[in-house]
Protein backbone atom coordinates (compact mmCIF):
# COMPACT_ATOMS: atom_id res chain seq x y z
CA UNK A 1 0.37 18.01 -22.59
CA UNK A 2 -0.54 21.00 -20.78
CA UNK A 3 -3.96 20.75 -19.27
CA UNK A 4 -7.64 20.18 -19.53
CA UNK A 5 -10.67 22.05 -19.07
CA UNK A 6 -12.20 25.93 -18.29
CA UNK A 7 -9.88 28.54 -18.71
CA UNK A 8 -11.97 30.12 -16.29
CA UNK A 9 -12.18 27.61 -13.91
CA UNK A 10 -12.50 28.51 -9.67
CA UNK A 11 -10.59 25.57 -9.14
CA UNK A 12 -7.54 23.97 -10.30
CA UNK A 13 -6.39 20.45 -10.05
CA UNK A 14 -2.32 19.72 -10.03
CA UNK A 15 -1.01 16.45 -10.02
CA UNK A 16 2.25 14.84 -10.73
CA UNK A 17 3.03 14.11 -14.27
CA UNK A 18 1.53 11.94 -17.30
CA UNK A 19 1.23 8.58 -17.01
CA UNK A 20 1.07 6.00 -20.22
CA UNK A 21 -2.66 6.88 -20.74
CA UNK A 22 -2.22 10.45 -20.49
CA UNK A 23 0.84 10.64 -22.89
CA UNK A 24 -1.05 8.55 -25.40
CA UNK A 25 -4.11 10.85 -25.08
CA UNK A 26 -2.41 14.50 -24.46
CA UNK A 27 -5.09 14.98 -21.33
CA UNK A 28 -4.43 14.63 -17.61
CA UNK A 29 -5.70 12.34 -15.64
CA UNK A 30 -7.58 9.64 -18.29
CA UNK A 31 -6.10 6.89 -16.86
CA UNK A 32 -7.31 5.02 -13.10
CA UNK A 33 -5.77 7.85 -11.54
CA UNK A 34 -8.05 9.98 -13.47
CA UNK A 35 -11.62 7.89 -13.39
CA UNK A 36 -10.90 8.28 -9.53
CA UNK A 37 -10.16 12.00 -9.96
CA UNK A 38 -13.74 12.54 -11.81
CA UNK A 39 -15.59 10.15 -9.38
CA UNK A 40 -14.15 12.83 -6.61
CA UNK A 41 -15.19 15.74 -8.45
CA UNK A 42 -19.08 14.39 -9.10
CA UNK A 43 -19.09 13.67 -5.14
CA UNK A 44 -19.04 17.09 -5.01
CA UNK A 45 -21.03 18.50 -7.79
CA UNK A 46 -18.74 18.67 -10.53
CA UNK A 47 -17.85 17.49 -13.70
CA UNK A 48 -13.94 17.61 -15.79
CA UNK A 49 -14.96 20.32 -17.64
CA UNK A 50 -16.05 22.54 -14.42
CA UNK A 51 -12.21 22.51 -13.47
CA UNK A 52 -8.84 22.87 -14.47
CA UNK A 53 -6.13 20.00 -14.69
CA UNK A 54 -2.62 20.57 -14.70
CA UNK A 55 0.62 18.45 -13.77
CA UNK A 56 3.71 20.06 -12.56
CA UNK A 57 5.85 18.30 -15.27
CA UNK A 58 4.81 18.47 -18.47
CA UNK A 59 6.12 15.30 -19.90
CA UNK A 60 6.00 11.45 -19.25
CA UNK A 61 9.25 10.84 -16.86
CA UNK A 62 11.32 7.73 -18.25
CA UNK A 63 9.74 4.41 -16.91
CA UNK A 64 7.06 5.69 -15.68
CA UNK A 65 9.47 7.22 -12.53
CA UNK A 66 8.57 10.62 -10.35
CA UNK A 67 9.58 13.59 -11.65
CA UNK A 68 13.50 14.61 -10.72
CA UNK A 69 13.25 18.16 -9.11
CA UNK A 70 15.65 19.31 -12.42
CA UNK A 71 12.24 18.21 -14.59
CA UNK A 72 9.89 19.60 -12.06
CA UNK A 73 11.67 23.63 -11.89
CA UNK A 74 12.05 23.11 -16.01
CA UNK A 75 8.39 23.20 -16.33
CA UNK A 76 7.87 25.16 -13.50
CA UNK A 77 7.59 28.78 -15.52
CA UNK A 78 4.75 26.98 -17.82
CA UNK A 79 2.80 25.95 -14.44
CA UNK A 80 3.06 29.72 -13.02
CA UNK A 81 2.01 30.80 -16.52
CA UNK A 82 -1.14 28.16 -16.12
CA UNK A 83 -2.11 29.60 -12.48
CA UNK A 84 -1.70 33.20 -13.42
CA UNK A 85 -4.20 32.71 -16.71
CA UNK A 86 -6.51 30.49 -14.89
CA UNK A 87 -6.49 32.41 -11.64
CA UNK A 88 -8.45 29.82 -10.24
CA UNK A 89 -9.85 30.61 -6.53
CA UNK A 90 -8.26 27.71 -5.08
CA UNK A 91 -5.69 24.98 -6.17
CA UNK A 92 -5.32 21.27 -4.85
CA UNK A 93 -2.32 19.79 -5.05
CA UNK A 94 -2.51 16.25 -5.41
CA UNK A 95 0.64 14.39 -4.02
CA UNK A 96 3.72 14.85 -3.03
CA UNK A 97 5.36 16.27 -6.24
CA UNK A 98 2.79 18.97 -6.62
CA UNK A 99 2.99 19.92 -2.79
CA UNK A 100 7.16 20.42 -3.61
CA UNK A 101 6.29 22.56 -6.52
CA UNK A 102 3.22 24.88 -5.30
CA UNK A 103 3.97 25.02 -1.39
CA UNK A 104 8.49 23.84 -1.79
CA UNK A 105 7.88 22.14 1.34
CA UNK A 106 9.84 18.68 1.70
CA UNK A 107 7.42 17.12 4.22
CA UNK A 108 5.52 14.23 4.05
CA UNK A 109 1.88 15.04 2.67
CA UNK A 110 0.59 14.57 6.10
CA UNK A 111 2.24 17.14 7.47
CA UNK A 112 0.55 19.74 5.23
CA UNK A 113 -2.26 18.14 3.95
CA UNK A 114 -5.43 19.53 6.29
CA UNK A 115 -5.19 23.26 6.05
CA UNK A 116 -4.90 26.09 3.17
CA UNK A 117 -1.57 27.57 1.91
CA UNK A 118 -0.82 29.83 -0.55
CA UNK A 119 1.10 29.65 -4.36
CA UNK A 120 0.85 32.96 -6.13
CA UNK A 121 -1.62 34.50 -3.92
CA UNK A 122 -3.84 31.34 -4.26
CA UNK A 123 -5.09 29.35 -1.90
CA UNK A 124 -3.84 25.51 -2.02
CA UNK A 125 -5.52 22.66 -0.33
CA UNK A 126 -2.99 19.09 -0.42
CA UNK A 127 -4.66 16.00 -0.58
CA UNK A 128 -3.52 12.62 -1.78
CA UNK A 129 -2.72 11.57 -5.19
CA UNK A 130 -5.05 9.49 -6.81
CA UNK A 131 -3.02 6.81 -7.85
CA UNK A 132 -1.69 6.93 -4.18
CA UNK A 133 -5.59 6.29 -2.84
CA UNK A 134 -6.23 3.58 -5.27
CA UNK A 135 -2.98 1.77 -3.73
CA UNK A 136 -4.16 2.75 -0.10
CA UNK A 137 -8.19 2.95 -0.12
CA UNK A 138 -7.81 3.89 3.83
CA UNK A 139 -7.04 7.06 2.90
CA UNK A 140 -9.92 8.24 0.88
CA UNK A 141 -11.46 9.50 3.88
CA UNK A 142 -9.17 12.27 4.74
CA UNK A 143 -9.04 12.82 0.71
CA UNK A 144 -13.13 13.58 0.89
CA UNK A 145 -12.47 15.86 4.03
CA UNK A 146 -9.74 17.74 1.57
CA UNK A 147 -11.94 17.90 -1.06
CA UNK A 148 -14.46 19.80 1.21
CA UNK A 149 -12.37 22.20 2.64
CA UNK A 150 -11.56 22.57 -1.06
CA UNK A 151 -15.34 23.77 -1.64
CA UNK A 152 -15.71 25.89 1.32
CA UNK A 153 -12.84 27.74 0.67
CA UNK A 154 -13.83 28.55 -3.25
CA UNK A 155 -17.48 29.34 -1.73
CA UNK A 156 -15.60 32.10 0.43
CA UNK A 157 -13.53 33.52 -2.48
């Protein structure tokens, strides 16, 4: 599974890795994780097919498990390759494992979630996983203020 949606998208949605749903189906984010994804994107205007969806690893990890950082940097040339074709005007990373892989920063989400970075000369916004906001609703809040800076910043570009 590789990704899902316009090559030409402005922006680009990475997440973790495929779930059971996912693998089964060969798209990203089909699953709860992903109905929650495409609610987000209609709250601002968009539909799946506006965007691009990516993970950082490729493949379903054993038992369901996060991605080992030896599985994230073996897919890591195919997710360069996807943000190079795409050349999206802005990227959000959703979660943890796709903050370690666009930004390599170790920190808790909070700690860089909020403001833009940068992955191959492309803006990233982090925000929280999906599957992490249907665990911990609280925190869909701070996910929707994401999601706007998100817009404003591919509304600049």
């Amino acid at each position: 599974m590789v990704g899902d949606g316009a090559l030409d998208a402005e922006l680009m949605f990475v997440g973790e890795a495929p779930g059971y749903h996912e693998d089964r189906q060969g798209i990203p984010f089909v699953g709860q994780s992903g109905k929650l994804l495409t609610t987000l994107l209609a709250g601002i205007g968009l539909r799946r097919e506006d965007v691009f969806i990516a993970n950082v690893v490729k493949c379903r990890p054993p038992g369901n498990r996060v991605p080992e950082p030896a599985e994230a940097e073996a897919c890591a040339g195919f997710l360069d390759r996807q943000v190079d074709a795409i050349r999206p005007a802005v990227i959000c990373a959703l979660g943890a494992t796709a903050v370690r892989r666009l930004l390599g920063d170790e920190r808790p989400l909070s700690a860089v979630r909020g403001r833009a970075h940068q992955f191959r000369g492309v803006p990233v916004i982090a925000t929280y996983h999906p599957a992490y906001l249907l665990r911990n609703p609280s925190a869909k809040a701070l996910t929707w203020q994401d999601i706007r800076k998100v817009m404003e910043l591919a509304r600049a570009t």
